[in-house]
Protein backbone atom coordinates (compact mmCIF):
# COMPACT_ATOMS: atom_id res chain seq x y z
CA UNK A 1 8.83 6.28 -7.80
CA UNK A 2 7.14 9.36 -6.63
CA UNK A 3 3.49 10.70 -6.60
CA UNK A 4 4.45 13.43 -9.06
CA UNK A 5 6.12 11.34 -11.59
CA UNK A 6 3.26 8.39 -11.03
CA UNK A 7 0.60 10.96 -12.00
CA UNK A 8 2.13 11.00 -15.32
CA UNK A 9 2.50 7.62 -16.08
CA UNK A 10 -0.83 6.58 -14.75
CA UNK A 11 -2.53 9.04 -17.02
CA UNK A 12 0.02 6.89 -20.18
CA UNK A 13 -1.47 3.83 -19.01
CA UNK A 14 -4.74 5.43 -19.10
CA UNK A 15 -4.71 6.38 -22.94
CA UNK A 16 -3.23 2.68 -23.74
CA UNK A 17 -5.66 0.45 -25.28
CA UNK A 18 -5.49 -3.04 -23.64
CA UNK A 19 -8.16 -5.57 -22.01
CA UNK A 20 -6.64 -6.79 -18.91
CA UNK A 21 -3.84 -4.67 -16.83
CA UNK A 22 -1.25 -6.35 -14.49
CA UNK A 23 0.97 -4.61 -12.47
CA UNK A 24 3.80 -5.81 -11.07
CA UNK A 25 5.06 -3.21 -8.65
CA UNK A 26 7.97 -2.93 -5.60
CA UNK A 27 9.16 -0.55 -3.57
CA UNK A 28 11.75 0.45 -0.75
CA UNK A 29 11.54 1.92 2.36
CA UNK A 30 11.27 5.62 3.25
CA UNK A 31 8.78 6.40 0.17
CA UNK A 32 5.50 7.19 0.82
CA UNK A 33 3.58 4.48 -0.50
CA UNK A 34 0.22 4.40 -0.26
CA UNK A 35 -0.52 7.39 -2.13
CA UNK A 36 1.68 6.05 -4.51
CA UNK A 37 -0.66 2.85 -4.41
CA UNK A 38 -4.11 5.24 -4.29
CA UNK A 39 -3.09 6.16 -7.44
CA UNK A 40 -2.90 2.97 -9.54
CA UNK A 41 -6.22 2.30 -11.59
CA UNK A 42 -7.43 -1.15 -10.77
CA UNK A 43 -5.95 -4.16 -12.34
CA UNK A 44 -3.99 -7.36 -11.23
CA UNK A 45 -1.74 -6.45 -8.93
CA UNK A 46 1.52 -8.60 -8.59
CA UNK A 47 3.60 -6.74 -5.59
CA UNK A 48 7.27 -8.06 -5.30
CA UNK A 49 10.40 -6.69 -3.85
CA UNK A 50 13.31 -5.65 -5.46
CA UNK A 51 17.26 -7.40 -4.33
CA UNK A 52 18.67 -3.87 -2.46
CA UNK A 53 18.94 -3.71 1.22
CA UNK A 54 16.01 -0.99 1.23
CA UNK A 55 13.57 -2.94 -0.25
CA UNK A 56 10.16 -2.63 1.93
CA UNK A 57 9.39 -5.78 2.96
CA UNK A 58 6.72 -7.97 1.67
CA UNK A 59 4.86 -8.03 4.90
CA UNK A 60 4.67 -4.15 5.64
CA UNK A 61 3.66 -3.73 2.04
CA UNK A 62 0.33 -6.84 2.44
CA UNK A 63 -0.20 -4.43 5.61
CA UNK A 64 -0.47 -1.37 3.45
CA UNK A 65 -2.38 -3.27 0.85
CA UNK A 66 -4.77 -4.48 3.22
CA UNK A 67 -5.38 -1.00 4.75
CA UNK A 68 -6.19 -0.06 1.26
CA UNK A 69 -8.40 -2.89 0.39
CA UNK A 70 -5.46 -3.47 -2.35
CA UNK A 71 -5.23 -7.80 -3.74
CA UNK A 72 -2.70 -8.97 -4.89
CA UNK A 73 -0.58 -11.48 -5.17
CA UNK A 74 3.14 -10.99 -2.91
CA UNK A 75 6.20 -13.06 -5.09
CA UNK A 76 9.74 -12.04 -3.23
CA UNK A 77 11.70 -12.53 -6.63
CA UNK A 78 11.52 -9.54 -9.31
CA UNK A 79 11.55 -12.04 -12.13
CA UNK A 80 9.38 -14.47 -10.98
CA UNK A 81 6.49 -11.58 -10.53
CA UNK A 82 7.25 -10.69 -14.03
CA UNK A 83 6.74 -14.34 -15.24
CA UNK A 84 3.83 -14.27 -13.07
CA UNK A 85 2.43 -11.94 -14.99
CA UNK A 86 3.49 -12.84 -18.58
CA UNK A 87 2.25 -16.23 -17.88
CA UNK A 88 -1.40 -15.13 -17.59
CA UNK A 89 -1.24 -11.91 -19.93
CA UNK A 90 -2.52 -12.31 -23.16
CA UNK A 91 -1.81 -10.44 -26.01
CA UNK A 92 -4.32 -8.23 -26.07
CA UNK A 93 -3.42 -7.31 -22.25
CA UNK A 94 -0.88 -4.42 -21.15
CA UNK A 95 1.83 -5.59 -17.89
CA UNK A 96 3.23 -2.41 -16.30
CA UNK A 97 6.68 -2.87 -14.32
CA UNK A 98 7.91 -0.14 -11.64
CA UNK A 99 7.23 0.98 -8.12
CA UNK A 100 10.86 1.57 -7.58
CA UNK A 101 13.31 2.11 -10.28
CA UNK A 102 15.12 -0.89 -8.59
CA UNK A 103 12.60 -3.50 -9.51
CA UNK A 104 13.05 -2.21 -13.45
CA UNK A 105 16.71 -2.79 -13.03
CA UNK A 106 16.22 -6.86 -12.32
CA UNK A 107 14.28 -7.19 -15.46
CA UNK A 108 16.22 -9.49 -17.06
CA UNK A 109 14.07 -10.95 -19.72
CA UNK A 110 11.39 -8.89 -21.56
C-alpha cells in the first residue's frame, strides 16, 4: 500500500519457495504507483480494481504499466482476477493479493 511497507513484503515473497508467482494487484488514486510497481519481482501480473470510488482506473493503470514495460492482464472485478489466477496456479505456485488494502477486503473466497 506504500513503498515502505511493499519493501517488506516483497523481500517475504522473496524467501517463499514456489515455481510460478501471480500477482493480482489494485490500487486507488493519489498513491504513488509506479514505484510501488518497480518494486514487484517479475511474475504474472493480474491488475484489477477494487469497488471504492478511489479506485485508479484500469486505463491510467495499462498507461503506467506500459511506461514500465509491465504485462498483464486488466480484469475490473476483484474476484474474478483472483479466479483468474487460481484457475491457472498450480499447487506448487504462490498467488499474492494486495496493491491496496481495498482489493484484500473483496476477497470473498480463498
Amino acid at each position: 500500500h506504500n513503498k515502505e511497507a511493499l519493501s517488506y513484503i516483497i523481500e517475504e515473497i522473496e524467501h517463499q519457495k514456489f515455481n510460478e508467482l501471480y500477482l493480482v494487484l489494485g490500487f486507488v488514486q493519489g498513491k504513488e504507483v509506479e514505484p510501488i510497481l518497480e518494486l514487484f519481482p517479475k511474475g504474472n501480473f493480474i491488475f484489477t480494481s477494487p469497488n471504492v470510488p478511489r479506485a485508479l482506473p484500469l486505463d491510467e493503470l495499462k498507461d503506467i504499466c506500459n511506461r514500465l514495460d509491465i504485462d498483464g492482464e486488466f480484469i475490473p472485478n476483484v474476484n474474478e482476477a483472483i479466479a483468474l489466477a487460481e484457475s491457472r496456479a498450480k499447487y506448487s505456485d504462490m498467488i499474492y493479493i494486495g496493491g491496496s488494502t481495498f482489493v484484500v477486503a473483496e476477497i470473498e473466497n480463498l
